[in-house]
PDB file of N, CA and C in Angstrom:
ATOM      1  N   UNK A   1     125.706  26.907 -60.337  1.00  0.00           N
ATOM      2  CA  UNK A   1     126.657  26.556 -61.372  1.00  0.00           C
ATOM      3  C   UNK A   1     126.328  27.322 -62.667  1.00  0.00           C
ATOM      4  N   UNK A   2     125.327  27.277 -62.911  1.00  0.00           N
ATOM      5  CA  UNK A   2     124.361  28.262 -64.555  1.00  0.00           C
ATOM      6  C   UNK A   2     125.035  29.409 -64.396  1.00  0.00           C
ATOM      7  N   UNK A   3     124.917  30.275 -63.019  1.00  0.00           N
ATOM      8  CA  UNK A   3     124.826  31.684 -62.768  1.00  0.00           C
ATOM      9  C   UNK A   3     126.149  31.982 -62.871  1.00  0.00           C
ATOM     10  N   UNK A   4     126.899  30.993 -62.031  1.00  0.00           N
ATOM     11  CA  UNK A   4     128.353  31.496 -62.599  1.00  0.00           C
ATOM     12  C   UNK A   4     129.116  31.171 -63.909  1.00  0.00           C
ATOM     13  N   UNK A   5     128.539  30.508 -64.598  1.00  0.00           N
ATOM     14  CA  UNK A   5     128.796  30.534 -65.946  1.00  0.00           C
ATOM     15  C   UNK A   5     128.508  31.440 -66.898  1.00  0.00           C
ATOM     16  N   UNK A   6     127.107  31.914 -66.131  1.00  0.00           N
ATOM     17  CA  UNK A   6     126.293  32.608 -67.220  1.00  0.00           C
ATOM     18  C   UNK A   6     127.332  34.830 -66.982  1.00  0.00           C
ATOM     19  N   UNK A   7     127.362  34.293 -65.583  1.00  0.00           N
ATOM     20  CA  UNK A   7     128.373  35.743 -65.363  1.00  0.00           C
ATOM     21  C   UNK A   7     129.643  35.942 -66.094  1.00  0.00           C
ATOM     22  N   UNK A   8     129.926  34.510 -66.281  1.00  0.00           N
ATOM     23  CA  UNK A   8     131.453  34.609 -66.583  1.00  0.00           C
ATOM     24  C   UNK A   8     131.210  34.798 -68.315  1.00  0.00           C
ATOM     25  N   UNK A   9     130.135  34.112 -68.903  1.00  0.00           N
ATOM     26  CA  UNK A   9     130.313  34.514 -70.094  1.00  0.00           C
ATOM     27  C   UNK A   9     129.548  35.702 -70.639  1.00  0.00           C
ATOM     28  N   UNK A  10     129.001  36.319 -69.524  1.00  0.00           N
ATOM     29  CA  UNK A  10     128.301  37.765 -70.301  1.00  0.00           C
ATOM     30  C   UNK A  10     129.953  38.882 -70.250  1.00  0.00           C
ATOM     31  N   UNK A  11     131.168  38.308 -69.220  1.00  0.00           N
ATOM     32  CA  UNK A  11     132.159  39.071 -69.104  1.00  0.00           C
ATOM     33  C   UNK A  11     132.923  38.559 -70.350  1.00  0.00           C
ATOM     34  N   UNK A  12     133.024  37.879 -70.827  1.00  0.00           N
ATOM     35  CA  UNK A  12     133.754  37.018 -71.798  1.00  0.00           C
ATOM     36  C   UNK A  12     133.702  38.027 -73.290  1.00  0.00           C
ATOM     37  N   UNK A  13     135.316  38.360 -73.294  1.00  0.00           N
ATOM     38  CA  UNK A  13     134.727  39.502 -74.871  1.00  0.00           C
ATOM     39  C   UNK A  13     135.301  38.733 -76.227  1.00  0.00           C
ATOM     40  N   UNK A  14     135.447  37.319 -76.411  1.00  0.00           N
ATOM     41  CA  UNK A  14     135.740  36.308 -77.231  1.00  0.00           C
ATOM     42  C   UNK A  14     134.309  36.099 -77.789  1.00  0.00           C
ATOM     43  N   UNK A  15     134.313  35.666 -79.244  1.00  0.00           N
ATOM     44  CA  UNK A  15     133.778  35.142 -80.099  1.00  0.00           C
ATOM     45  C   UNK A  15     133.585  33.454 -80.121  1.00  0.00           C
ATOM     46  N   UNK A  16     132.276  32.617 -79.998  1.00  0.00           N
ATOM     47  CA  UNK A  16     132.472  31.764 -80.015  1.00  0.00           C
ATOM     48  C   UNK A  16     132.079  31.098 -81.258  1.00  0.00           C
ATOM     49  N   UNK A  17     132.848  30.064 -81.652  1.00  0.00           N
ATOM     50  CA  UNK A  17     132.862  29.950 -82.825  1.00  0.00           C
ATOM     51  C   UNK A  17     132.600  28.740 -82.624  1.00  0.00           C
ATOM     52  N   UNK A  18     132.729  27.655 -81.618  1.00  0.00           N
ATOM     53  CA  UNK A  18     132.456  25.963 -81.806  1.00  0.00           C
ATOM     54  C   UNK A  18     132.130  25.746 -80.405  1.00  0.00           C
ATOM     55  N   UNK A  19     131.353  24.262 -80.038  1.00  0.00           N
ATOM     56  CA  UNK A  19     131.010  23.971 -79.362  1.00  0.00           C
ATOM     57  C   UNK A  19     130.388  22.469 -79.362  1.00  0.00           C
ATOM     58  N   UNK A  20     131.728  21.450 -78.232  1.00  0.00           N
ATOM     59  CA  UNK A  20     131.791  19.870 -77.989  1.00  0.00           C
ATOM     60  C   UNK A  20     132.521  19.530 -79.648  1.00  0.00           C
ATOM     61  N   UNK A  21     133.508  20.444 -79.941  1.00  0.00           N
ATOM     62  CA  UNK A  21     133.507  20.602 -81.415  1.00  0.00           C
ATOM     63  C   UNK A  21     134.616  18.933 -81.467  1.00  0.00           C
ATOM     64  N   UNK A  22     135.107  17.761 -81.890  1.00  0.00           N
ATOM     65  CA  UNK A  22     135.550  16.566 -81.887  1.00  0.00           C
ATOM     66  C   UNK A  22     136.604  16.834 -82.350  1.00  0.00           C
ATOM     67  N   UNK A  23     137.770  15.866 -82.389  1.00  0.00           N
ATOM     68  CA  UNK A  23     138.830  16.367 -83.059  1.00  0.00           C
ATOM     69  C   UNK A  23     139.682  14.977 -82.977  1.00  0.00           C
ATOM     70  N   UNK A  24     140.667  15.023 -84.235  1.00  0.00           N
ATOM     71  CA  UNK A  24     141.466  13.779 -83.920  1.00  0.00           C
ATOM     72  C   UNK A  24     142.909  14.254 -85.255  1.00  0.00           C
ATOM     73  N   UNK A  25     144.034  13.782 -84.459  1.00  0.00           N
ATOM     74  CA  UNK A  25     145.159  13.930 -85.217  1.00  0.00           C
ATOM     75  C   UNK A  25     146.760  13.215 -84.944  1.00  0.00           C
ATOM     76  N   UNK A  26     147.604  13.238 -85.510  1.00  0.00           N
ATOM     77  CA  UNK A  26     148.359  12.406 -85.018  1.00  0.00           C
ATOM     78  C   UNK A  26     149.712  13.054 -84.601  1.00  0.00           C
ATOM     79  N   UNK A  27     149.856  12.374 -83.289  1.00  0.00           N
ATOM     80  CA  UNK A  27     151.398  12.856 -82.360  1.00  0.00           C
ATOM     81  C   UNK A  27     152.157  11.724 -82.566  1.00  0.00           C
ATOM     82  N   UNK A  28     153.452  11.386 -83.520  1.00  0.00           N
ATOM     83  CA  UNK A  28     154.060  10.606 -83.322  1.00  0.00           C
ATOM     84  C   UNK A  28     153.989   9.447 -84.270  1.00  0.00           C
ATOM     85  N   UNK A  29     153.370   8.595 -83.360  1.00  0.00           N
ATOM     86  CA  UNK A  29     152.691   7.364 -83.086  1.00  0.00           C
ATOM     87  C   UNK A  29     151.643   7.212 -82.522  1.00  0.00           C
ATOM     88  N   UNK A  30     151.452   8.119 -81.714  1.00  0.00           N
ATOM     89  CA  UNK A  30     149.809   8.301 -81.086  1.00  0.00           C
ATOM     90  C   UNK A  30     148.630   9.028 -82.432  1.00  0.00           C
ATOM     91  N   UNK A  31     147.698   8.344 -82.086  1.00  0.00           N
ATOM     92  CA  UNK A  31     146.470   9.426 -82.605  1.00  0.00           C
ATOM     93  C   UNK A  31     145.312   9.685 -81.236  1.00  0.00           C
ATOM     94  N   UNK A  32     145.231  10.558 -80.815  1.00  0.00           N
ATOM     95  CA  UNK A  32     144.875  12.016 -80.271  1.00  0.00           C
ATOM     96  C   UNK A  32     143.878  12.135 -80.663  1.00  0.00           C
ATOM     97  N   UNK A  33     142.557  11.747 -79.550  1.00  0.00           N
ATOM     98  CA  UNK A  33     141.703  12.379 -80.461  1.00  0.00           C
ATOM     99  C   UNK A  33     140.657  12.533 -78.927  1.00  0.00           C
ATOM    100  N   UNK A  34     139.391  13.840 -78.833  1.00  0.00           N
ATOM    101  CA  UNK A  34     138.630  13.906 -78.179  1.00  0.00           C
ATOM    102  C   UNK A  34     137.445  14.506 -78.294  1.00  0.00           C
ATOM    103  N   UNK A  35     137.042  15.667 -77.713  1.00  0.00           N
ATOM    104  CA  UNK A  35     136.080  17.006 -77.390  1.00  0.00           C
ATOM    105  C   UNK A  35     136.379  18.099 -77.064  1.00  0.00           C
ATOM    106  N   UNK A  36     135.918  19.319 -77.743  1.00  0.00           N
ATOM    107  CA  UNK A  36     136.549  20.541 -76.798  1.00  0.00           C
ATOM    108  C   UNK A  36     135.340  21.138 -76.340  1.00  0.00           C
ATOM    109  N   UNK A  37     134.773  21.647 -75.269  1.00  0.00           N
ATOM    110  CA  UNK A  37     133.981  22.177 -74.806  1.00  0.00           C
ATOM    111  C   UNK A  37     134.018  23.233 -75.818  1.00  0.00           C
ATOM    112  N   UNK A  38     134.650  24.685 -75.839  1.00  0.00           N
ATOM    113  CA  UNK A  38     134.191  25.424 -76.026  1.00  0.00           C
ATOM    114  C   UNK A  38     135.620  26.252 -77.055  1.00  0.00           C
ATOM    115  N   UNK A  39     134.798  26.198 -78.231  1.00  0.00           N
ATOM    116  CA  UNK A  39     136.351  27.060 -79.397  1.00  0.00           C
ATOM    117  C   UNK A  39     135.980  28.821 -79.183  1.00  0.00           C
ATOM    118  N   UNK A  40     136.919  29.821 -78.877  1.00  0.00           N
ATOM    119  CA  UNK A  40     136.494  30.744 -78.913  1.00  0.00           C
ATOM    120  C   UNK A  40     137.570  31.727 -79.950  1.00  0.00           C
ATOM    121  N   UNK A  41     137.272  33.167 -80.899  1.00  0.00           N
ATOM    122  CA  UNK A  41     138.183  33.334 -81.727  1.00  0.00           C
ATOM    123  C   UNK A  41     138.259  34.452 -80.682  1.00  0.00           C
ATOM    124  N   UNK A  42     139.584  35.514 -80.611  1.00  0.00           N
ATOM    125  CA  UNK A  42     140.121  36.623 -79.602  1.00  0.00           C
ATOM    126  C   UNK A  42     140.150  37.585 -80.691  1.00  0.00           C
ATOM    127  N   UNK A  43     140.403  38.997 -80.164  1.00  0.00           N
ATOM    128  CA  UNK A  43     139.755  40.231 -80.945  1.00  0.00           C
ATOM    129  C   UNK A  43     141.431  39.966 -82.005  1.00  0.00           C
ATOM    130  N   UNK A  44     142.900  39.331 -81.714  1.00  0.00           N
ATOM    131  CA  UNK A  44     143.664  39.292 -82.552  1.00  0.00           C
ATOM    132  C   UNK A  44     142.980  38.151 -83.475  1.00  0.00           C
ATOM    133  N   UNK A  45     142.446  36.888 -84.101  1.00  0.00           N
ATOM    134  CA  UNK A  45     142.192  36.599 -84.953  1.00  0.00           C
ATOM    135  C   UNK A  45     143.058  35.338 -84.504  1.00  0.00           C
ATOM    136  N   UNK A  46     142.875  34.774 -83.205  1.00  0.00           N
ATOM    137  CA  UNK A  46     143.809  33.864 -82.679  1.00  0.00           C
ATOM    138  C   UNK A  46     142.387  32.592 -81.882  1.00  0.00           C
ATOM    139  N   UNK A  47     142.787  31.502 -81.911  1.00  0.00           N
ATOM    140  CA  UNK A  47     141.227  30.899 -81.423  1.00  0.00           C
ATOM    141  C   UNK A  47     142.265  30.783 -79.840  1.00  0.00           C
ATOM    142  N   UNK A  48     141.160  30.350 -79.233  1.00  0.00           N
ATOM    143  CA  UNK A  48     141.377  30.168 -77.741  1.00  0.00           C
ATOM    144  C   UNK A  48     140.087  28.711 -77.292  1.00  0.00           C
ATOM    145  N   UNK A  49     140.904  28.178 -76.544  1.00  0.00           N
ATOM    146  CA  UNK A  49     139.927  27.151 -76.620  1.00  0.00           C
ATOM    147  C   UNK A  49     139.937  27.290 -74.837  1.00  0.00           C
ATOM    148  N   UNK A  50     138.148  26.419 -74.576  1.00  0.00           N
ATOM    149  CA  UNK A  50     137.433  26.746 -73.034  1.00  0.00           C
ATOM    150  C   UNK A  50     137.535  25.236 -72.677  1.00  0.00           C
ATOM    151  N   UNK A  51     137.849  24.866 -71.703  1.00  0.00           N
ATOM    152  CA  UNK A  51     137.247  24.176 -70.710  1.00  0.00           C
ATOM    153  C   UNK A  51     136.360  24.140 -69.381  1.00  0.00           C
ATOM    154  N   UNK A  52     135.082  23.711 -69.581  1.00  0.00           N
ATOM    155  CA  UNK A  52     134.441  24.167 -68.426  1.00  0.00           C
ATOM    156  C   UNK A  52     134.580  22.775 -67.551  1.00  0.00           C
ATOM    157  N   UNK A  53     134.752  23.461 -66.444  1.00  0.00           N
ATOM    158  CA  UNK A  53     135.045  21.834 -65.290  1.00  0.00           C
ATOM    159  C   UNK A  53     133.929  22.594 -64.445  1.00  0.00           C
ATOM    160  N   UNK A  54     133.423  21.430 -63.746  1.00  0.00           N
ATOM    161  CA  UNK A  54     132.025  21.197 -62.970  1.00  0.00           C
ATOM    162  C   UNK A  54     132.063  20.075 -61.633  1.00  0.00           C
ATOM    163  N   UNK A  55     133.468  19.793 -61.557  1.00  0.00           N
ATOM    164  CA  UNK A  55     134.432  19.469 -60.044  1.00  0.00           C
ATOM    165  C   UNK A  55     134.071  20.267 -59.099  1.00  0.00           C
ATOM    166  N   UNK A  56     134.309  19.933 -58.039  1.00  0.00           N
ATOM    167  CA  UNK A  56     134.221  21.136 -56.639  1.00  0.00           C
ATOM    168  C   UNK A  56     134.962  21.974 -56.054  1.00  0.00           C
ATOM    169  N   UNK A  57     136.450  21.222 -57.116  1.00  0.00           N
ATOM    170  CA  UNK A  57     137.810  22.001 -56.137  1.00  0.00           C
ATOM    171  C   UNK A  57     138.364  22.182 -57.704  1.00  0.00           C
ATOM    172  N   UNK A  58     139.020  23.327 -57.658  1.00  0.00           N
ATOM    173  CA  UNK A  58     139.750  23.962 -58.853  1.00  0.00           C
ATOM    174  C   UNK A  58     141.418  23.701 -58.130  1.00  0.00           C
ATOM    175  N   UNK A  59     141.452  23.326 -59.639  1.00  0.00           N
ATOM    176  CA  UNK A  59     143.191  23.121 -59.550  1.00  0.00           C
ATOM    177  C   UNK A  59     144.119  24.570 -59.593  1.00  0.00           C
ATOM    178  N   UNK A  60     145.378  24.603 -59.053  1.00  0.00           N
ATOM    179  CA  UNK A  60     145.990  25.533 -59.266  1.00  0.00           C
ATOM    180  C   UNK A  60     145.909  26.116 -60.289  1.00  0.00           C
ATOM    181  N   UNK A  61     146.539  27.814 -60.603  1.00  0.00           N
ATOM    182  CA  UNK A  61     147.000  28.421 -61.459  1.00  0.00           C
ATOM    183  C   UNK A  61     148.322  27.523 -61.848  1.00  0.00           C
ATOM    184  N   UNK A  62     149.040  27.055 -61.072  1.00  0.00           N
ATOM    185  CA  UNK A  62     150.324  26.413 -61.472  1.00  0.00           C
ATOM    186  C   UNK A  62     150.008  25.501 -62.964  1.00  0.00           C
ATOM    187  N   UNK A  63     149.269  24.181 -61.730  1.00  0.00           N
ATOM    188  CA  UNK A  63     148.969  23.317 -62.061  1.00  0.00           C
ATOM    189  C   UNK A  63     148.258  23.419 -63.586  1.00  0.00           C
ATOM    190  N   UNK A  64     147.442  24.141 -64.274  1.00  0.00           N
ATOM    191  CA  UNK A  64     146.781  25.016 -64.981  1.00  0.00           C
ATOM    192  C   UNK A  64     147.512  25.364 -66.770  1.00  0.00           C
ATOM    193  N   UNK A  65     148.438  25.852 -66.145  1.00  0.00           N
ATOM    194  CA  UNK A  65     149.721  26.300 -66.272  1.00  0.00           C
ATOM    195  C   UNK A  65     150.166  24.839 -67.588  1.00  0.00           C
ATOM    196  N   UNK A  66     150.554  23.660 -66.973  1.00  0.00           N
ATOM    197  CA  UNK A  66     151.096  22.569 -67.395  1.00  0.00           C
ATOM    198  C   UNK A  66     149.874  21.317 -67.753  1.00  0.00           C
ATOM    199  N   UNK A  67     148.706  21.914 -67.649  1.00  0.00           N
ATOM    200  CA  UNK A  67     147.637  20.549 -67.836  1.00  0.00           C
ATOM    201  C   UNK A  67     147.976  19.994 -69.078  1.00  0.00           C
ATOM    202  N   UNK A  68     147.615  18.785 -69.451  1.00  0.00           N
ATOM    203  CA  UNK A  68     147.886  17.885 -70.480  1.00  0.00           C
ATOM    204  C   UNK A  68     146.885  17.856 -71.177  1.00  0.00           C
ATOM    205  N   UNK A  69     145.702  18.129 -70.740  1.00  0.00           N
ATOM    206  CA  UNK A  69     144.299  18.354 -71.298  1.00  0.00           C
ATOM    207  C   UNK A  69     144.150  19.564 -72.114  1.00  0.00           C
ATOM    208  N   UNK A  70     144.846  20.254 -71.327  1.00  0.00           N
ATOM    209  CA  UNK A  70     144.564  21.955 -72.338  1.00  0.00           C
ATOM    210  C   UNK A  70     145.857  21.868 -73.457  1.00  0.00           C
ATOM    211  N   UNK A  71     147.282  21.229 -73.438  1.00  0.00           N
ATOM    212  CA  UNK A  71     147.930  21.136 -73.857  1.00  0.00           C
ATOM    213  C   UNK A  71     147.536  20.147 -75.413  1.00  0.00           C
ATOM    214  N   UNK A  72     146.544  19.304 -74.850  1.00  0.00           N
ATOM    215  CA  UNK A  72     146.095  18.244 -76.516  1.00  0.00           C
ATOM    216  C   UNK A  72     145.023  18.971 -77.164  1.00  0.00           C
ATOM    217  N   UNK A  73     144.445  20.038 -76.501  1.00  0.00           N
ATOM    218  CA  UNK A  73     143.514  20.596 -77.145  1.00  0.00           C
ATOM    219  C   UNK A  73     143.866  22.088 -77.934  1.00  0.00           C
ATOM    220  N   UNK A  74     145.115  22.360 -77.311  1.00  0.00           N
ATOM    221  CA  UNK A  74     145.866  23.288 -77.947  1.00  0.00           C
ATOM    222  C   UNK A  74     146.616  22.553 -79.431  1.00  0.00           C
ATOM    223  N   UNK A  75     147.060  21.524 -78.851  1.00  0.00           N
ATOM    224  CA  UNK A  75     147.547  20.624 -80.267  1.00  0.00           C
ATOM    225  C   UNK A  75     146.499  20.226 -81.516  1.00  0.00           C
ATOM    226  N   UNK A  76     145.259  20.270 -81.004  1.00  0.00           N
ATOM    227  CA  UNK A  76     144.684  19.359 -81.442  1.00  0.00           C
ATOM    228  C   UNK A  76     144.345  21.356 -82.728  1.00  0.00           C
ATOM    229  N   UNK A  77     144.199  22.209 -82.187  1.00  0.00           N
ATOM    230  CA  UNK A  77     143.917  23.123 -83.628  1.00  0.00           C
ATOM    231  C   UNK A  77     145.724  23.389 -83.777  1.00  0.00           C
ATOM    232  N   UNK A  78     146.431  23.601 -83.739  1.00  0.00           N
ATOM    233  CA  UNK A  78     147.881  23.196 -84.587  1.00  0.00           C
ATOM    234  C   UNK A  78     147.727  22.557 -85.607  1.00  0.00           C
ATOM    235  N   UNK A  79     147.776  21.402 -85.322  1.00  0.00           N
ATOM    236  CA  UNK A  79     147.912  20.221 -86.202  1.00  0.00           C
ATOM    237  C   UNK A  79     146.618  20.395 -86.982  1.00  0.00           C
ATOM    238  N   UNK A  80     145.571  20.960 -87.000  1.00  0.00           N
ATOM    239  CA  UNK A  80     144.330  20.829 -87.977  1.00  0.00           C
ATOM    240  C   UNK A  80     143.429  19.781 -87.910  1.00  0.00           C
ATOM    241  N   UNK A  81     143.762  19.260 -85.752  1.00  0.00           N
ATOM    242  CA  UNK A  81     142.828  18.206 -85.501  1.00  0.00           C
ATOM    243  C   UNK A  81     140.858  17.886 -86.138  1.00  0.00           C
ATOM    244  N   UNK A  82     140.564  19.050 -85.936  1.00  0.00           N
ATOM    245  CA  UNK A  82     139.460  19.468 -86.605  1.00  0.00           C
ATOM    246  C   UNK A  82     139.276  19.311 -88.060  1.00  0.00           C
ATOM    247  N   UNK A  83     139.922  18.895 -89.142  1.00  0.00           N
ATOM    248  CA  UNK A  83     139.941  18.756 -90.392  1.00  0.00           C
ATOM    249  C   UNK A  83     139.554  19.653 -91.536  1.00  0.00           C
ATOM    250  N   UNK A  84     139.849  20.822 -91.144  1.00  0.00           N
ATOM    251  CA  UNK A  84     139.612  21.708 -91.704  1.00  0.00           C
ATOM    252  C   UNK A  84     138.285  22.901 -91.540  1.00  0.00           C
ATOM    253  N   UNK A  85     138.105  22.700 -90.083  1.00  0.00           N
ATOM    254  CA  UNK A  85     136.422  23.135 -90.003  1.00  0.00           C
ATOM    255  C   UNK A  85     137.104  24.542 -89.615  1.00  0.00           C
ATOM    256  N   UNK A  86     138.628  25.291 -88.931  1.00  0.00           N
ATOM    257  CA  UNK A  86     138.629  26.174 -88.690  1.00  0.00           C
ATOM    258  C   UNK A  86     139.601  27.157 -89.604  1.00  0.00           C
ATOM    259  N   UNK A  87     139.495  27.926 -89.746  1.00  0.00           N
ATOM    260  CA  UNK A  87     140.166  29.042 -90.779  1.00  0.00           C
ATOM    261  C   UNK A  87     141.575  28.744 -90.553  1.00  0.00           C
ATOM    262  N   UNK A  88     142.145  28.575 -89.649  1.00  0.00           N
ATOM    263  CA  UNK A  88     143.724  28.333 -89.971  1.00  0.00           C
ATOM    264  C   UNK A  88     143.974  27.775 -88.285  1.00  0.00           C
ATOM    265  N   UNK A  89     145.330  27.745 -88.197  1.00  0.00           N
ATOM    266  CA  UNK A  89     145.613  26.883 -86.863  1.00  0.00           C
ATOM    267  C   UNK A  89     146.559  27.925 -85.819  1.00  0.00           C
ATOM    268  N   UNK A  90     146.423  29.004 -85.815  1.00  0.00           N
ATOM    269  CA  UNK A  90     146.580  29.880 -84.866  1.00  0.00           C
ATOM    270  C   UNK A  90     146.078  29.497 -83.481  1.00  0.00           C
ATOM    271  N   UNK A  91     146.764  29.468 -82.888  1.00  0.00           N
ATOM    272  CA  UNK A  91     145.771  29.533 -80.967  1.00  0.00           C
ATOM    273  C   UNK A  91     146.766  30.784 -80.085  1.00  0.00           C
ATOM    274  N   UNK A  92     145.800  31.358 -79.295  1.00  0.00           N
ATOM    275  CA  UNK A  92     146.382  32.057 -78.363  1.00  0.00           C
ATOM    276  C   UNK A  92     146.414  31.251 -76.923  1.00  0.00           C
ATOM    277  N   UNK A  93     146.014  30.579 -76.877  1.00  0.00           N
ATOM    278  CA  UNK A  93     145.936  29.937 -75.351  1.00  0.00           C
ATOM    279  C   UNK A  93     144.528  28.955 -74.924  1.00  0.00           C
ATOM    280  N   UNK A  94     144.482  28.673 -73.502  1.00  0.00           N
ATOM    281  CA  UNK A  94     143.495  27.799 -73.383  1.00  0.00           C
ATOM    282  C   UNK A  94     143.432  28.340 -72.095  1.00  0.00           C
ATOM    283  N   UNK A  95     141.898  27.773 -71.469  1.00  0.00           N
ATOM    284  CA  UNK A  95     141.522  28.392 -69.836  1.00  0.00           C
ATOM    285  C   UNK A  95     140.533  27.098 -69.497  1.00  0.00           C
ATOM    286  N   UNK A  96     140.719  26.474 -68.000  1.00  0.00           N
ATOM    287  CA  UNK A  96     139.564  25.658 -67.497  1.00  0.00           C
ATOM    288  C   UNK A  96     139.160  26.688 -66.315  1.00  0.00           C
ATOM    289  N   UNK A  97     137.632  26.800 -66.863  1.00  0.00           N
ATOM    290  CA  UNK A  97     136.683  27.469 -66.049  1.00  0.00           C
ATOM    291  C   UNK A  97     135.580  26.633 -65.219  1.00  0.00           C
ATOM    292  N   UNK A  98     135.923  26.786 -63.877  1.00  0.00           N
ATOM    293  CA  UNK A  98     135.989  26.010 -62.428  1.00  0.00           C
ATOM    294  C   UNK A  98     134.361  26.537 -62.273  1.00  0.00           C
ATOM    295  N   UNK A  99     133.669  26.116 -62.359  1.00  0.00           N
ATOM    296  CA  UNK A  99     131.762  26.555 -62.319  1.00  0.00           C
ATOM    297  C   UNK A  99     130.953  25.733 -60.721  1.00  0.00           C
ATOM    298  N   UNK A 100     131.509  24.588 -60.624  1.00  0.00           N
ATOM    299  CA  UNK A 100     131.404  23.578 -60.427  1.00  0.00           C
ATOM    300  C   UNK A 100     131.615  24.278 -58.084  1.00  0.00           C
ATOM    301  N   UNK A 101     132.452  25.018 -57.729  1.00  0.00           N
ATOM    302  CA  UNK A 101     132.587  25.263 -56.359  1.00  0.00           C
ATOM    303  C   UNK A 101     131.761  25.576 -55.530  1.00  0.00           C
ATOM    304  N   UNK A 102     130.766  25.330 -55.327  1.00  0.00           N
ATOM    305  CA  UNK A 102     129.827  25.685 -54.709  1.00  0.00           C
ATOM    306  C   UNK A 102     129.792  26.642 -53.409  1.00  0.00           C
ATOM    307  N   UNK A 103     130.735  26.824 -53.198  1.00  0.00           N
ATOM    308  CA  UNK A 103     131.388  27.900 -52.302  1.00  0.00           C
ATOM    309  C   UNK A 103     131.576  29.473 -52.804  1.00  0.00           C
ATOM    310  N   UNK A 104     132.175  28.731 -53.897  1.00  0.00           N
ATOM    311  CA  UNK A 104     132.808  30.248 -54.774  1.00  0.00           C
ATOM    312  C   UNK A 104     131.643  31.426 -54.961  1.00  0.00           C
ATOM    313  N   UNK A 105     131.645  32.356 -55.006  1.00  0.00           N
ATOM    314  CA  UNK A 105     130.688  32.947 -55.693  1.00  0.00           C
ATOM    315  C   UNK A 105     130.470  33.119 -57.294  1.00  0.00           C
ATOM    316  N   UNK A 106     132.377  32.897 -57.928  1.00  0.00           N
ATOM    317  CA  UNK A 106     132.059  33.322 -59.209  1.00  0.00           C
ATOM    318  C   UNK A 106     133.037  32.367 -59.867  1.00  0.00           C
ATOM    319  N   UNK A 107     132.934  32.244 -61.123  1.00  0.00           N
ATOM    320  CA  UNK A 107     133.759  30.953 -61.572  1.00  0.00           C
ATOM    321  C   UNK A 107     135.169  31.107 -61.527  1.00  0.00           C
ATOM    322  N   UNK A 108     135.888  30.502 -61.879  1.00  0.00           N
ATOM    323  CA  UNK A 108     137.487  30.200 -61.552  1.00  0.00           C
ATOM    324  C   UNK A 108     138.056  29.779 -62.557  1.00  0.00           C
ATOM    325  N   UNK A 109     138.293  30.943 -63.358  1.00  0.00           N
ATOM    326  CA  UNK A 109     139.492  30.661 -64.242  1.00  0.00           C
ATOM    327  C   UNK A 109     140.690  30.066 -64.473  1.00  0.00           C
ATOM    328  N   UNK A 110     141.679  29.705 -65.132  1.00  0.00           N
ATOM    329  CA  UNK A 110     142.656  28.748 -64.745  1.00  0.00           C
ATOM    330  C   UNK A 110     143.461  28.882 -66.055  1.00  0.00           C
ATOM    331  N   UNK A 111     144.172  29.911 -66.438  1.00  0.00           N
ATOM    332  CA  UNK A 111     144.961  29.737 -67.880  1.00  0.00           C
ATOM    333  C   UNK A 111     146.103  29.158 -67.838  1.00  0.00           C
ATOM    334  N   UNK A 112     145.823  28.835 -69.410  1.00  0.00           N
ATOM    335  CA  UNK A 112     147.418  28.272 -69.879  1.00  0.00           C
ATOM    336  C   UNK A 112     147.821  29.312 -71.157  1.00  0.00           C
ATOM    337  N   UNK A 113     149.234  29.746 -71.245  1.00  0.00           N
ATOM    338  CA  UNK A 113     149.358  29.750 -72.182  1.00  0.00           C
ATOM    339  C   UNK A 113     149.825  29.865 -73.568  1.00  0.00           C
ATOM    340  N   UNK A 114     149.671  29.860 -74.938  1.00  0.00           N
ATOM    341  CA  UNK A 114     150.356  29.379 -76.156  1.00  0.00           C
ATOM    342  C   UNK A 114     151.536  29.142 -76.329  1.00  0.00           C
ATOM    343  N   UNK A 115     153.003  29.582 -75.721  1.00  0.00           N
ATOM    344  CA  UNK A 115     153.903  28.862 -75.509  1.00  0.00           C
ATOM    345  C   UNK A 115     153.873  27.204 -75.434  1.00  0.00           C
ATOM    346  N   UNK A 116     153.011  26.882 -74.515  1.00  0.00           N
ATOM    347  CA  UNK A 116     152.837  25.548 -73.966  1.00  0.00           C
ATOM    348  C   UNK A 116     152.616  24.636 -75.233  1.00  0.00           C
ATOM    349  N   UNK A 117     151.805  25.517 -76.641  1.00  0.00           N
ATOM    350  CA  UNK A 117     151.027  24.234 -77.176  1.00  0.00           C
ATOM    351  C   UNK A 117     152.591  24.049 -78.615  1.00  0.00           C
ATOM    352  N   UNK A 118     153.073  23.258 -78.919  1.00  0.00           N
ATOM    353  CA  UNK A 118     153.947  22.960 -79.507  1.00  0.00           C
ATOM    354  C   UNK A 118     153.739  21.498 -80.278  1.00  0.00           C
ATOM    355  N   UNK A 119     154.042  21.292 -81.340  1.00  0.00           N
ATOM    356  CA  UNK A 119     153.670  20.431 -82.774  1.00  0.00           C
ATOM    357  C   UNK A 119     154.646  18.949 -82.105  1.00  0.00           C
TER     358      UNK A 119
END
């Protein structure tokens, strides 16, 4: 599980900028609030946020695609869930990285993206 993490992020050409970083904000009537594994900034000046999953079976690209998890954590820098800890609320997208297969040889990416994340 280390090794394929550790491969996937020596390939990784993102900046990381936060990490288990908390966040809370309000949808609605809801307040929204959690953890993000991993904030990363992209060579445009756009953050991208990581999920690492440590499951055995990786979900579709589809599925991926529409998660609700990557979708509140995309909301959650929009809205300025973070309270000001990041330079502005730009996101380019989100990815859950599948570490966790013990089969796989190498981790399993899974994007979503920025279209999806909406105020």
């Amino acid at each position: 599980m280390l090794g394929k993490f550790f491969k996937w992020n020596l390939e990784n050409k993102n900046t990381l900028v936060g990490v288990e970083e908390r966040f809370e904000f309000t949808l609605g009537t809801a307040i929204v609030s959690g953890s993000i594994d991993r904030i990363e900034l992209t060579a445009e000046n756009k953050y991208y946020i990581v999920d690492l999953k440590t499951g055995a079976t990786a979900i579709s690209h589809e599925n991926a695609r529409e998660n609700k998890q990557l979708q509140s954590y995309q909301l959650a820098v929009v809205n300025d869930g973070f309270k000001n800890k990041l330079d502005h609320q730009e996101v380019s997208g989100a990815e859950l990285i599948f570490v966790g297969d013990f089969k796989a040889k190498e981790a399993k990416p899974r994007q979503q993206e920025k279209s999806i994340a909406k105020r």
